[in-house]
PDB file of N, CA and C in Angstrom:
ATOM      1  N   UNK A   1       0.838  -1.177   0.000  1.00  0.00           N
ATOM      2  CA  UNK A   1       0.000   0.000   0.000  1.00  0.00           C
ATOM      3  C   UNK A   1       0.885   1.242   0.000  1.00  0.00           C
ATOM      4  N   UNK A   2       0.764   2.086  -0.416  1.00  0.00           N
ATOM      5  CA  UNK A   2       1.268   3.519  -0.867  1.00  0.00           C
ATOM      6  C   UNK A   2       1.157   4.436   0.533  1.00  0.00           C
ATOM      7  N   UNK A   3       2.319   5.333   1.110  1.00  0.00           N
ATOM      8  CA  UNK A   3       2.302   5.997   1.957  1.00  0.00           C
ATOM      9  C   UNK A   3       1.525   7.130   1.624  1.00  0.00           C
ATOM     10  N   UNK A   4       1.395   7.362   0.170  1.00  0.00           N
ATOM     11  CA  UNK A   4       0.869   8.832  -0.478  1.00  0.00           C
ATOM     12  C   UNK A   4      -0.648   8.733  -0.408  1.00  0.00           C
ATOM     13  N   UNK A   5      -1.201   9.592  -0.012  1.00  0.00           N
ATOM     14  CA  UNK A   5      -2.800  10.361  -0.143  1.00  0.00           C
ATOM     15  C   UNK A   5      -2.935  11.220  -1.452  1.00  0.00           C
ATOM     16  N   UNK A   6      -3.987  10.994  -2.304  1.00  0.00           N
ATOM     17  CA  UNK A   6      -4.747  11.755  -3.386  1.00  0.00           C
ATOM     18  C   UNK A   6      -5.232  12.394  -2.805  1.00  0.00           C
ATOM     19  N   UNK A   7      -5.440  13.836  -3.541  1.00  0.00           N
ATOM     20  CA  UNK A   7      -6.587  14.090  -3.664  1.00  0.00           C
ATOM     21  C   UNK A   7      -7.886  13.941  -3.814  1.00  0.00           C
ATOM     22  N   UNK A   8      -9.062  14.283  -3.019  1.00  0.00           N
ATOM     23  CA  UNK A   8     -10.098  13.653  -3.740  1.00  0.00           C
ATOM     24  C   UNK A   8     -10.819  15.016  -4.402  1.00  0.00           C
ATOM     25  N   UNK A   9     -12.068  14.370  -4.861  1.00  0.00           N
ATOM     26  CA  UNK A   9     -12.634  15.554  -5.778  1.00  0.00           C
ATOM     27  C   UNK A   9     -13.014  16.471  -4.902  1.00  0.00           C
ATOM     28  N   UNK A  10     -13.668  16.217  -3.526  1.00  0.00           N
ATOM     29  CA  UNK A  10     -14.442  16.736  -2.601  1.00  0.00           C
ATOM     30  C   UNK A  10     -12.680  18.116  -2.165  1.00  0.00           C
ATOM     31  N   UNK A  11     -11.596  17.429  -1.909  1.00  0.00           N
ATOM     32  CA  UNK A  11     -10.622  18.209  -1.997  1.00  0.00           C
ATOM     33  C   UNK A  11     -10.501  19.185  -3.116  1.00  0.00           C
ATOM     34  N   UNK A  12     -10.181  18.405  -4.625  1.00  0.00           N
ATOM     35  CA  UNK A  12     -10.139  19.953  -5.356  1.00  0.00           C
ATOM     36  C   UNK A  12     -11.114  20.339  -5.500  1.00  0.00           C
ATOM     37  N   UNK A  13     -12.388  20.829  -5.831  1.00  0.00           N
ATOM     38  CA  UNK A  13     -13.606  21.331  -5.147  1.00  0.00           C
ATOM     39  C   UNK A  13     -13.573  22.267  -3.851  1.00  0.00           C
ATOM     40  N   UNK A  14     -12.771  22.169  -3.186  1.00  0.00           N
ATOM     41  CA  UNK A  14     -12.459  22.573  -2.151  1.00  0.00           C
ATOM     42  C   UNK A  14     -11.522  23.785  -2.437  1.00  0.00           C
ATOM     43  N   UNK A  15     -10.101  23.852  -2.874  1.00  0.00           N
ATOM     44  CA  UNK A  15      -9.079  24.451  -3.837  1.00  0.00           C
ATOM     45  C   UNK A  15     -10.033  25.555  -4.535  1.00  0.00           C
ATOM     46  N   UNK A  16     -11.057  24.714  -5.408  1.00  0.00           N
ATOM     47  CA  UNK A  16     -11.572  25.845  -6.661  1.00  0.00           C
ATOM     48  C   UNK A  16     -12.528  27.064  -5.819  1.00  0.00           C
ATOM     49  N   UNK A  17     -12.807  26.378  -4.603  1.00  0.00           N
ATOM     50  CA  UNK A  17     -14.236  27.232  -4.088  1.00  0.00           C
ATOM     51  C   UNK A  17     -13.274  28.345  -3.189  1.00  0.00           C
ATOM     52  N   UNK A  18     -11.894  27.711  -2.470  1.00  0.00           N
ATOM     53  CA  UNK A  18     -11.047  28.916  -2.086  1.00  0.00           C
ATOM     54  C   UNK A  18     -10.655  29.950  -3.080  1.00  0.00           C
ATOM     55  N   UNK A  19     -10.223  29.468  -3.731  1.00  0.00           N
ATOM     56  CA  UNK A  19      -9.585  30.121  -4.682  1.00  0.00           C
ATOM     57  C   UNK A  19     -10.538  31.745  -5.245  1.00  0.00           C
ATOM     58  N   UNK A  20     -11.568  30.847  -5.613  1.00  0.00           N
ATOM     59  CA  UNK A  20     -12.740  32.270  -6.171  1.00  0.00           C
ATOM     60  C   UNK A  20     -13.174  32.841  -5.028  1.00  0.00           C
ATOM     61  N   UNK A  21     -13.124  32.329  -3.669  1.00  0.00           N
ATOM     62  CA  UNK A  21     -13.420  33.803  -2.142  1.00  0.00           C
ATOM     63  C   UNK A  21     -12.505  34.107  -2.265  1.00  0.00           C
ATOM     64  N   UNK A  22     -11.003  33.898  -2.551  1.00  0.00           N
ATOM     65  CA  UNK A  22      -9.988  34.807  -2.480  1.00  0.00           C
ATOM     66  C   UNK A  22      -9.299  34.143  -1.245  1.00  0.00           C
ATOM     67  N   UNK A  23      -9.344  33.174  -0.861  1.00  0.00           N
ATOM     68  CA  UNK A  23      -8.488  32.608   0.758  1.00  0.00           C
ATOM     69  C   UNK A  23      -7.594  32.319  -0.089  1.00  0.00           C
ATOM     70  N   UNK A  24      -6.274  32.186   0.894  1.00  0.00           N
ATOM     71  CA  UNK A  24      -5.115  32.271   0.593  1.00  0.00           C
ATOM     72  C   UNK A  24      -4.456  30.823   0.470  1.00  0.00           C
ATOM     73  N   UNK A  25      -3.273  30.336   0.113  1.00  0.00           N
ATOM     74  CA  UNK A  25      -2.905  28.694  -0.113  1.00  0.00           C
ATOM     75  C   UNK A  25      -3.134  28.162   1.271  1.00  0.00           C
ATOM     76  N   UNK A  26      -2.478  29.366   2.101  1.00  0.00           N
ATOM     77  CA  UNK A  26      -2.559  28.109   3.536  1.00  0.00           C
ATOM     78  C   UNK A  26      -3.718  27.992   4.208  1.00  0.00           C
ATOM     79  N   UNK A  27      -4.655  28.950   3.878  1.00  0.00           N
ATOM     80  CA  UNK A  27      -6.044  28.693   4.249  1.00  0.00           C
ATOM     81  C   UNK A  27      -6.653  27.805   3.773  1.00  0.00           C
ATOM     82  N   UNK A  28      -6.797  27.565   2.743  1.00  0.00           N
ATOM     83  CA  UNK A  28      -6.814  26.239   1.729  1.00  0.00           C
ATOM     84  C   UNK A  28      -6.498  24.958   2.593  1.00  0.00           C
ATOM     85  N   UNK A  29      -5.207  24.712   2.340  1.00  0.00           N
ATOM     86  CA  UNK A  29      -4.604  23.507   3.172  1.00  0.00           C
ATOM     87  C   UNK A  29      -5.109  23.304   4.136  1.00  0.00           C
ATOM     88  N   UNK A  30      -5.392  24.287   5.113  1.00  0.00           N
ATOM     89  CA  UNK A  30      -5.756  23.784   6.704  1.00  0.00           C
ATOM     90  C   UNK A  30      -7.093  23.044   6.331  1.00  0.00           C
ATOM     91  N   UNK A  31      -7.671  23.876   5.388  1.00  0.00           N
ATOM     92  CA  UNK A  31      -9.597  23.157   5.399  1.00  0.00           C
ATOM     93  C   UNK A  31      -9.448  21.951   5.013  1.00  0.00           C
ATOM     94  N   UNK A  32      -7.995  21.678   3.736  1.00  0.00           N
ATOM     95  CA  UNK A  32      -8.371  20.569   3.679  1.00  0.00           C
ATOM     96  C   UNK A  32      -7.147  19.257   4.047  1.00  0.00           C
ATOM     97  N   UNK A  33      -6.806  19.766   5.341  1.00  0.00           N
ATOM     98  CA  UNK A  33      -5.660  18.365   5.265  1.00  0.00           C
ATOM     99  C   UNK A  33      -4.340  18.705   4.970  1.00  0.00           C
ATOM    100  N   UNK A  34      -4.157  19.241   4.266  1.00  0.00           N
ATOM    101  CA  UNK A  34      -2.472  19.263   3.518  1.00  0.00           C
ATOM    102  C   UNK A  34      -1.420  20.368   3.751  1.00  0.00           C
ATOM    103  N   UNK A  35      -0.520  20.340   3.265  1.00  0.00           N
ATOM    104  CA  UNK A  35       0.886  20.969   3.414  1.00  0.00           C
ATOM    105  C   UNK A  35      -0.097  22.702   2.263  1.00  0.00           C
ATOM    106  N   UNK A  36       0.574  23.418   2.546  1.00  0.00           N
ATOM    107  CA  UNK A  36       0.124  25.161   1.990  1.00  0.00           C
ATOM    108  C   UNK A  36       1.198  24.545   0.918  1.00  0.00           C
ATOM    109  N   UNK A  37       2.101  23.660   0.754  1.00  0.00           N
ATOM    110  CA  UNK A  37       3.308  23.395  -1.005  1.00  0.00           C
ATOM    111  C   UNK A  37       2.133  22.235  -1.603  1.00  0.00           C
ATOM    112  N   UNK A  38       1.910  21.499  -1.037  1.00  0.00           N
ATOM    113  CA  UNK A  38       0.586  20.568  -1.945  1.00  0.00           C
ATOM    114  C   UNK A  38       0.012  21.584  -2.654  1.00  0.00           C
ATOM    115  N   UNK A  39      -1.003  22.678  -2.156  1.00  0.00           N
ATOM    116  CA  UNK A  39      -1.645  23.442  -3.083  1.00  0.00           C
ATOM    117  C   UNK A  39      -1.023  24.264  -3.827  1.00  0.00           C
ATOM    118  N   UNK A  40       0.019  24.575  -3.359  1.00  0.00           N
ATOM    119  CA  UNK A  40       0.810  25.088  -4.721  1.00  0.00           C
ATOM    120  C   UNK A  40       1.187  24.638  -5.504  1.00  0.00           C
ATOM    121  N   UNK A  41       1.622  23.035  -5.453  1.00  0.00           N
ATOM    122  CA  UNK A  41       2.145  22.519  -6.143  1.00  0.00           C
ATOM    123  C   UNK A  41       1.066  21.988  -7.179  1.00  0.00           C
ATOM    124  N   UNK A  42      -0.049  21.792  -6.711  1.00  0.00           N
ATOM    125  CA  UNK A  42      -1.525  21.770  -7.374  1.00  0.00           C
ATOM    126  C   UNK A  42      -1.795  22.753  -8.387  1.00  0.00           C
ATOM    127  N   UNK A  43      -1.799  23.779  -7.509  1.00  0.00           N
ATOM    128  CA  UNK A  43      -2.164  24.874  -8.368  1.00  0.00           C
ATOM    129  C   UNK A  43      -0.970  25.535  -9.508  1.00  0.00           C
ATOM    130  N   UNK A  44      -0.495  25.171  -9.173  1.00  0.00           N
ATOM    131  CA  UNK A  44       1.110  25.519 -10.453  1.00  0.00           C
ATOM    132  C   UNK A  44       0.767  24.610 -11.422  1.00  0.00           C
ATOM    133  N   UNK A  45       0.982  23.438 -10.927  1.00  0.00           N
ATOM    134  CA  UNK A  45       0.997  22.346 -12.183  1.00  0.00           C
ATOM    135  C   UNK A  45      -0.486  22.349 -13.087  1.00  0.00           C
ATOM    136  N   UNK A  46      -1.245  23.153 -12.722  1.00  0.00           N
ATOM    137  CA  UNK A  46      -2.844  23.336 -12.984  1.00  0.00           C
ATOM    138  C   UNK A  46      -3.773  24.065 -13.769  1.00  0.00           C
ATOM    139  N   UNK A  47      -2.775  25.031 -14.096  1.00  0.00           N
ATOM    140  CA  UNK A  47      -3.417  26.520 -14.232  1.00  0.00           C
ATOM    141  C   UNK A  47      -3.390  27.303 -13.625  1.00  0.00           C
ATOM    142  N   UNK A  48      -3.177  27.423 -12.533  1.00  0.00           N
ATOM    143  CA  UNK A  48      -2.454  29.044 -11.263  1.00  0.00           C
ATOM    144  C   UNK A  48      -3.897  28.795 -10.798  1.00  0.00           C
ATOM    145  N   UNK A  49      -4.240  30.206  -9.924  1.00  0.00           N
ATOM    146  CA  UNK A  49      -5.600  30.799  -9.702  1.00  0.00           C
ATOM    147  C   UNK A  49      -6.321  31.495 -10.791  1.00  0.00           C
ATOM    148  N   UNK A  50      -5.557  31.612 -11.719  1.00  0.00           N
ATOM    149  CA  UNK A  50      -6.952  31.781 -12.931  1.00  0.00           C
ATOM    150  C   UNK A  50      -7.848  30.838 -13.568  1.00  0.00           C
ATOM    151  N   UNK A  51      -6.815  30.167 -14.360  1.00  0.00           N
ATOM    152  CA  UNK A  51      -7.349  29.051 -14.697  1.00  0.00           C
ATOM    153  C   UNK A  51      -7.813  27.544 -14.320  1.00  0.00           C
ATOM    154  N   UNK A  52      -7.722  27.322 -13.072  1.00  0.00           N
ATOM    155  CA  UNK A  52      -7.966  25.964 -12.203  1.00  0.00           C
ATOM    156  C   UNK A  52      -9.355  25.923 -12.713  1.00  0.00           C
ATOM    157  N   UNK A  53      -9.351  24.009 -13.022  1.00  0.00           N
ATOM    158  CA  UNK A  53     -10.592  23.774 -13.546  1.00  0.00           C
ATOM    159  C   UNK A  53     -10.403  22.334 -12.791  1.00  0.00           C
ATOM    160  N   UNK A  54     -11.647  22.251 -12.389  1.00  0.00           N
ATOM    161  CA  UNK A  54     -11.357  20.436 -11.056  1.00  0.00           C
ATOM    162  C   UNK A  54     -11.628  19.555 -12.240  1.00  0.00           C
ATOM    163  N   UNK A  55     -12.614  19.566 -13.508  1.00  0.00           N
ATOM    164  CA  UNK A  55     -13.246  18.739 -14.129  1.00  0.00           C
ATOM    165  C   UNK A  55     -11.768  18.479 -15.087  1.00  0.00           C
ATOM    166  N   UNK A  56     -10.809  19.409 -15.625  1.00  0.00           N
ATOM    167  CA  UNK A  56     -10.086  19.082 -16.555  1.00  0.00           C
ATOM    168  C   UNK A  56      -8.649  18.322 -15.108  1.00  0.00           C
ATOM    169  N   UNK A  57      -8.300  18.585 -14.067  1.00  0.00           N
ATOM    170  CA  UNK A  57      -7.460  18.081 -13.199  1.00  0.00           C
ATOM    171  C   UNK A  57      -8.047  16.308 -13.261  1.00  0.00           C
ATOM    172  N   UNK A  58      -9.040  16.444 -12.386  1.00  0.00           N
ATOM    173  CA  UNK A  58      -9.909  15.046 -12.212  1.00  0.00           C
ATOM    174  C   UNK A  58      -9.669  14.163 -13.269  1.00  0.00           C
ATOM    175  N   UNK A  59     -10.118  14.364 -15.021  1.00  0.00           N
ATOM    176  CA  UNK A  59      -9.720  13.984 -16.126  1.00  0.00           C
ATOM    177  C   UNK A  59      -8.677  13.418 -15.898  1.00  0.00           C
ATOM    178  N   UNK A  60      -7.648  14.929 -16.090  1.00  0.00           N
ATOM    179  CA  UNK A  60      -5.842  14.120 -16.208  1.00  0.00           C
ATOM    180  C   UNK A  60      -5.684  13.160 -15.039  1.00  0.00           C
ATOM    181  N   UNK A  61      -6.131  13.474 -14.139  1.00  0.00           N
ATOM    182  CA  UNK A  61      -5.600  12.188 -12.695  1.00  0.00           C
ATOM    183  C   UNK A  61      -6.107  10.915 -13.207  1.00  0.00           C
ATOM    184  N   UNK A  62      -7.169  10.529 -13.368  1.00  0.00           N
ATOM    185  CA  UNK A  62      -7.933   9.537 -13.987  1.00  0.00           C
ATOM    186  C   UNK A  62      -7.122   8.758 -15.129  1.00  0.00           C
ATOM    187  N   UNK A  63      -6.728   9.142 -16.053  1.00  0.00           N
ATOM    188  CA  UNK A  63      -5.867   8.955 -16.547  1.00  0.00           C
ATOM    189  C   UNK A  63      -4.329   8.438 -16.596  1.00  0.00           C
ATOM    190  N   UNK A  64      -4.081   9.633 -16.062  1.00  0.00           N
ATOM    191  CA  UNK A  64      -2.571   9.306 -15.555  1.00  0.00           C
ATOM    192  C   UNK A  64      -2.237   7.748 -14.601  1.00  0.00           C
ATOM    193  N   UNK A  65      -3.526   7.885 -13.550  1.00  0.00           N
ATOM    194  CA  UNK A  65      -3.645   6.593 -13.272  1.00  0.00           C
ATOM    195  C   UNK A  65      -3.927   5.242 -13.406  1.00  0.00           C
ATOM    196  N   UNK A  66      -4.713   5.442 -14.571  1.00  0.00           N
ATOM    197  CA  UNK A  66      -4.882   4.107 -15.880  1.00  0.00           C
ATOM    198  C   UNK A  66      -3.786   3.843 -16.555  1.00  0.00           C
ATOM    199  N   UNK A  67      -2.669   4.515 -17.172  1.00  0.00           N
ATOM    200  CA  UNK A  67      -1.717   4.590 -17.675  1.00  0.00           C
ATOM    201  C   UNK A  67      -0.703   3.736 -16.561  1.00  0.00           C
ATOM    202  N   UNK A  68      -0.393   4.141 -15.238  1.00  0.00           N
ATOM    203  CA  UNK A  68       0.743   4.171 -14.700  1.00  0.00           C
ATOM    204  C   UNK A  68       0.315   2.494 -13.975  1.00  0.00           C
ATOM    205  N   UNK A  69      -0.517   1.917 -14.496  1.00  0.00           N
ATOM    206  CA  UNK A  69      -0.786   0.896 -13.591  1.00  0.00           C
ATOM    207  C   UNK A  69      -0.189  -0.389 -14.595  1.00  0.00           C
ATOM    208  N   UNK A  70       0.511  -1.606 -13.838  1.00  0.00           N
ATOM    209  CA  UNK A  70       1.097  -2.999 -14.885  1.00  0.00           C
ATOM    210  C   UNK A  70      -0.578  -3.468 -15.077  1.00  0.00           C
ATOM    211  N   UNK A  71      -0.386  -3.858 -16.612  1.00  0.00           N
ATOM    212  CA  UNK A  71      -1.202  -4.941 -17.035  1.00  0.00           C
ATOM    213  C   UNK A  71      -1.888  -6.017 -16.186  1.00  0.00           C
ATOM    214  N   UNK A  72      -3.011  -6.137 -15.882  1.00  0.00           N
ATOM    215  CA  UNK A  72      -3.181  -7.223 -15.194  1.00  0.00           C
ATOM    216  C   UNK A  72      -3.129  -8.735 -15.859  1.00  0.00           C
ATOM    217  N   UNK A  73      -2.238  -9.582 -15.292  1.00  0.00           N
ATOM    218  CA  UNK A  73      -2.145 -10.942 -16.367  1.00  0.00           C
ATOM    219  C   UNK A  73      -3.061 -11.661 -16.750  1.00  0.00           C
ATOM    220  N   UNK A  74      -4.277 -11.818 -15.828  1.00  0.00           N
ATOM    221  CA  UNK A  74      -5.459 -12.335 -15.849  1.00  0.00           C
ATOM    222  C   UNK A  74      -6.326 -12.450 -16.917  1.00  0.00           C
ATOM    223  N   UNK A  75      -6.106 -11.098 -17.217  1.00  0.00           N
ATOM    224  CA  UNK A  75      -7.234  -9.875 -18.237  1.00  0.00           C
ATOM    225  C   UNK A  75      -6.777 -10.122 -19.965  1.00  0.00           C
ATOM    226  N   UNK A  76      -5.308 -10.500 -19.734  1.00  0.00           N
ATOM    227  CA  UNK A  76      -4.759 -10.658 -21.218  1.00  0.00           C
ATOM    228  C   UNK A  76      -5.110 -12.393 -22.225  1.00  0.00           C
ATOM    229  N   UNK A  77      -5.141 -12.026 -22.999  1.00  0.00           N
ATOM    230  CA  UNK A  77      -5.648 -12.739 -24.032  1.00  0.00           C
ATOM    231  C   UNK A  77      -4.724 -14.485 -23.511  1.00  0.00           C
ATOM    232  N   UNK A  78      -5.241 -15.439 -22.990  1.00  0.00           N
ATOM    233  CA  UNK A  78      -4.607 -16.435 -23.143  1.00  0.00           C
ATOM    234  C   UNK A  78      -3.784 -17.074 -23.737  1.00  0.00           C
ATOM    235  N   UNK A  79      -2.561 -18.130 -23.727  1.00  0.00           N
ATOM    236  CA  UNK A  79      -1.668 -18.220 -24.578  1.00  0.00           C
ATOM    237  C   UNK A  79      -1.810 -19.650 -24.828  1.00  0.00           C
ATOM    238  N   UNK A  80      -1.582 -19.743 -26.419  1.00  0.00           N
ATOM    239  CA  UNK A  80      -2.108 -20.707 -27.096  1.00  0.00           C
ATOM    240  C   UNK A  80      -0.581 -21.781 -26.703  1.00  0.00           C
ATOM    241  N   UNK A  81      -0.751 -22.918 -26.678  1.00  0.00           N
ATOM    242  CA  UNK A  81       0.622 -23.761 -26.846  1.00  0.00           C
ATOM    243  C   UNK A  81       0.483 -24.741 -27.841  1.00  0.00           C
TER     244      UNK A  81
END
């Protein structure tokens, strides 16, 4: 099992709704759990505070995590002998 925590949506959702009152990164973090460099590091890699969009983040995560996962052997086409 992985020491690392995701994000969840209910989190960036959280990010997007600070962001447009105007609270600041570390206000952010405290509401939700994390380091005030998580949301930056969020929000950098993201679009800043202008452009943050949870639906296009969510997407790429989704993704990225289908990608980064081994083949399951099970699932693959049987081998003929």
């Amino acid at each position: 099992m992985s020491p690392y925590k995701h994000l969840t949506l209910k989190d960036r959702e959280t990010i997007l709704l600070g962001i447009h009152s105007g609270f600041t990164q570390q206000y952010i973090a405290k509401q939700i759990g994390y380091s005030k460099s998580t949301v930056s590091c969020k929000l950098t890699r993201n679009g800043g505070r202008v452009n943050y969009s949870v639906r296009e983040v969510e997407t790429r995560y989704h993704q990225v995590r289908t990608h980064s996962r081994r083949p399951r052997l099970l699932t693959q086409a049987p081998c003929k002998i």
